[in-house]
N, C-alpha and C. Protein backbone atom coordinates (compact mmCIF):
# COMPACT_ATOMS: atom_id res chain seq x y z
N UNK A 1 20.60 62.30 102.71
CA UNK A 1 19.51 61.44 102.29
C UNK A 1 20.05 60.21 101.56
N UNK A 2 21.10 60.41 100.80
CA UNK A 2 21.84 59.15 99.83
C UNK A 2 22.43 58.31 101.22
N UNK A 3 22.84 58.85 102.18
CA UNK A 3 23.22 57.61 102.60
C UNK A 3 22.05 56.58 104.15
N UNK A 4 21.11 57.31 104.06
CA UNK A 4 19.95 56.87 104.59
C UNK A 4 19.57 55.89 103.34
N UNK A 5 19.13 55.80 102.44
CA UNK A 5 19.08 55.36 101.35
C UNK A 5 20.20 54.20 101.08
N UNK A 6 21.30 54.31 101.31
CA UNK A 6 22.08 53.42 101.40
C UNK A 6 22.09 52.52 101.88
N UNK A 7 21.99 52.73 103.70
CA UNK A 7 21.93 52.29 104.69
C UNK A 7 20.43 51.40 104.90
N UNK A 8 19.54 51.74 104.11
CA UNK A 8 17.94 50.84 103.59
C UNK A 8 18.46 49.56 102.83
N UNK A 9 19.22 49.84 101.28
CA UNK A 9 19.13 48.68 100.54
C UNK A 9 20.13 47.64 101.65
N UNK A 10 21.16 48.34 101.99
CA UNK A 10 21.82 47.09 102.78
C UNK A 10 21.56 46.33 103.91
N UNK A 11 19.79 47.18 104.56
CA UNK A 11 19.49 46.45 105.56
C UNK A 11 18.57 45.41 104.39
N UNK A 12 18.13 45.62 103.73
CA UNK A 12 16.89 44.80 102.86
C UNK A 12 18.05 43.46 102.42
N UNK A 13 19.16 44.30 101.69
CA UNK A 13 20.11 42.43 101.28
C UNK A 13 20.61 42.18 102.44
N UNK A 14 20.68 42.30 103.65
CA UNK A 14 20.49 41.36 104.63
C UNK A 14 20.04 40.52 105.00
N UNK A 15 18.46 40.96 105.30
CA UNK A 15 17.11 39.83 105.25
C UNK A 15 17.11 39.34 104.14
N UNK A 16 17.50 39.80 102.74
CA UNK A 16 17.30 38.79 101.92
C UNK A 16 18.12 37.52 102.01
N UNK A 17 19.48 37.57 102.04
CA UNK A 17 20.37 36.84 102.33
C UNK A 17 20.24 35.76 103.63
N UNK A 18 19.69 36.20 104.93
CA UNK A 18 19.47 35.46 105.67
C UNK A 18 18.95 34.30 105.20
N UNK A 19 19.78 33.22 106.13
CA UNK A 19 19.30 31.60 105.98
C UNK A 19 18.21 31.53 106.30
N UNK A 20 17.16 30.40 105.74
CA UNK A 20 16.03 29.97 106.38
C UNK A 20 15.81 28.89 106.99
N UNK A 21 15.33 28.82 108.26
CA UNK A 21 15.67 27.55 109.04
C UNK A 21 14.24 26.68 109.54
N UNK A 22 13.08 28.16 109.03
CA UNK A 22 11.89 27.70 109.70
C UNK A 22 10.86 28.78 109.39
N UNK A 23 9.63 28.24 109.77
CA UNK A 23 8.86 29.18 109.18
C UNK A 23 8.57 30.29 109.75
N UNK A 24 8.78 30.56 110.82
CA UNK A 24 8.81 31.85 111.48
C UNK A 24 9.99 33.24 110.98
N UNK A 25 11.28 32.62 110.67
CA UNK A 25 12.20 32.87 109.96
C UNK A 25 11.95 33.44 108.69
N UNK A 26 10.38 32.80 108.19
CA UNK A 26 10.64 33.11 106.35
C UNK A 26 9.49 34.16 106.83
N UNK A 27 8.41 34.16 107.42
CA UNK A 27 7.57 35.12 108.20
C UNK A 27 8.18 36.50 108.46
N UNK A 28 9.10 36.34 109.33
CA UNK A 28 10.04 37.35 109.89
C UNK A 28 10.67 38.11 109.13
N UNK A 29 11.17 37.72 107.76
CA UNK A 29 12.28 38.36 106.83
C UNK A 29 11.06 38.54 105.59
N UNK A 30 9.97 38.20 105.43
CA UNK A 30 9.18 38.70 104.71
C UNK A 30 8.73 39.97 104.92
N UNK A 31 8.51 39.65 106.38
CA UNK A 31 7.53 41.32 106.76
C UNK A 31 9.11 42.27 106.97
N UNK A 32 10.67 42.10 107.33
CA UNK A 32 11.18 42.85 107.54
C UNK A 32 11.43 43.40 105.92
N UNK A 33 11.64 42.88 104.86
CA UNK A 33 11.90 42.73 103.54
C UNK A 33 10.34 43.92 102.60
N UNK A 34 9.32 43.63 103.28
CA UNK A 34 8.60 44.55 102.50
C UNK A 34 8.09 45.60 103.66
N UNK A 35 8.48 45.77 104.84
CA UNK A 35 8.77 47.14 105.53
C UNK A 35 9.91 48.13 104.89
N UNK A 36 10.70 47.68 105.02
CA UNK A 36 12.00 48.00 104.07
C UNK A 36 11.66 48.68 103.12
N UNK A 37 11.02 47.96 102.22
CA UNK A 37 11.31 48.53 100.91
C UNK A 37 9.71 49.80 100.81
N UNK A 38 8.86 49.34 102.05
CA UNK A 38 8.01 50.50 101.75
C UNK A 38 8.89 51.96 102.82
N UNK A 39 9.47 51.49 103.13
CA UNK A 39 10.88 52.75 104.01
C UNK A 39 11.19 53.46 102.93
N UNK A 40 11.78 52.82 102.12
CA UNK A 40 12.85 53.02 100.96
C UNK A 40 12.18 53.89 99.91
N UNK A 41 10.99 53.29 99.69
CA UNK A 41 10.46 54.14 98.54
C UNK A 41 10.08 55.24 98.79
N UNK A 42 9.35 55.39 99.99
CA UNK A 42 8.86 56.73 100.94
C UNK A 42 10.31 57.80 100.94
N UNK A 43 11.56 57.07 101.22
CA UNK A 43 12.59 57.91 101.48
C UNK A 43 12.95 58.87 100.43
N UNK A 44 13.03 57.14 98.86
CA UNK A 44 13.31 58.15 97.43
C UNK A 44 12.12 59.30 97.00
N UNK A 45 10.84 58.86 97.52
CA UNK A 45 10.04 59.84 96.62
C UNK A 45 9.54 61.42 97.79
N UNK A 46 9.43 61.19 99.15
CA UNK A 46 9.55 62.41 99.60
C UNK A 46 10.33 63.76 99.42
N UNK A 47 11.42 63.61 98.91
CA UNK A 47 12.31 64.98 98.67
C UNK A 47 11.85 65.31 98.00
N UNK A 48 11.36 64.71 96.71
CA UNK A 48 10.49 65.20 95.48
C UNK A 48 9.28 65.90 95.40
N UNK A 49 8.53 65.71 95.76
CA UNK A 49 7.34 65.89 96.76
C UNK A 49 7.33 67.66 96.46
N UNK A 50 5.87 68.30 96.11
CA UNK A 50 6.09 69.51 95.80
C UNK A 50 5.32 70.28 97.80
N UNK A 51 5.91 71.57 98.06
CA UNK A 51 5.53 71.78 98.98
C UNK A 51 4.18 72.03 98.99
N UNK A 52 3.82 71.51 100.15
CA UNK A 52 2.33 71.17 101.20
C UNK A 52 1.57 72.68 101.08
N UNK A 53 0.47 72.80 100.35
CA UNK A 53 -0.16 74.08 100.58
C UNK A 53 -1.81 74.12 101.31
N UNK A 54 -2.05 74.44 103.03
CA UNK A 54 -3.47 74.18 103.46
C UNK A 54 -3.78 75.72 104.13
N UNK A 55 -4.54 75.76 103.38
CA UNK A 55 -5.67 77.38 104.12
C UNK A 55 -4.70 78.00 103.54
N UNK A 56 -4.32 78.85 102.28
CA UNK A 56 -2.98 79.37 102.18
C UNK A 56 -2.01 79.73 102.58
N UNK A 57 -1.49 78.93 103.60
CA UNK A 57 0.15 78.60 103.72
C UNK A 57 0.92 77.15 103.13
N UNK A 58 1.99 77.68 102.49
CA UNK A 58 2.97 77.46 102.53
C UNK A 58 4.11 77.11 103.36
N UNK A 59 4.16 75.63 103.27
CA UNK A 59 5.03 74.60 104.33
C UNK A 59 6.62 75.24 103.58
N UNK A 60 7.12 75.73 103.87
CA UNK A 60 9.12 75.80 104.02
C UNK A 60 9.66 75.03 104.70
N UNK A 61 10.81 74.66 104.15
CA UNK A 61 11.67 73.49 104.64
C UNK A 61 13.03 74.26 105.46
C-alpha cells in the first residue's frame, strides 16, 4: 500500500510541475491534480476503515 501511495504523490508532482502553455493544459493538470489527490486520500484512509457489517455478516479481508 506505501508504495501505491508513493507512486500517487509522484504522479500529482508531475502535473504539478508541468509547464503551462495554454489553457487546455491548465484544464488538463487541474482535473489530473485533484483526481489524484481524491485517489490518494481514498488510498490513505481505506485500510483504516473498520470492517463492513450488512444483515449480520461480517466482510473478512
Amino acid at each position: 500500500m506505501f508504495l501505491i501511495d508513493v507512486l500517487l504523490v509522484l504522479a500529482i508532482l508531475f502535473f504539478l510541475f508541468l509547464p503551462i502553455s495554454d489553457r487546455r493544459t491548465v484544464r488538463m493538470r487541474l482535473g489530473m491534480v485533484c483526481v489524484l489527490f481524491a485517489v490518494l486520500s481514498v488510498a490513505v484512509v481505506r485500510p483504516h476503515l473498520a470492517p463492513v457489517q450488512i444483515a449480520s455478516v461480517v466482510s473478512t479481508h
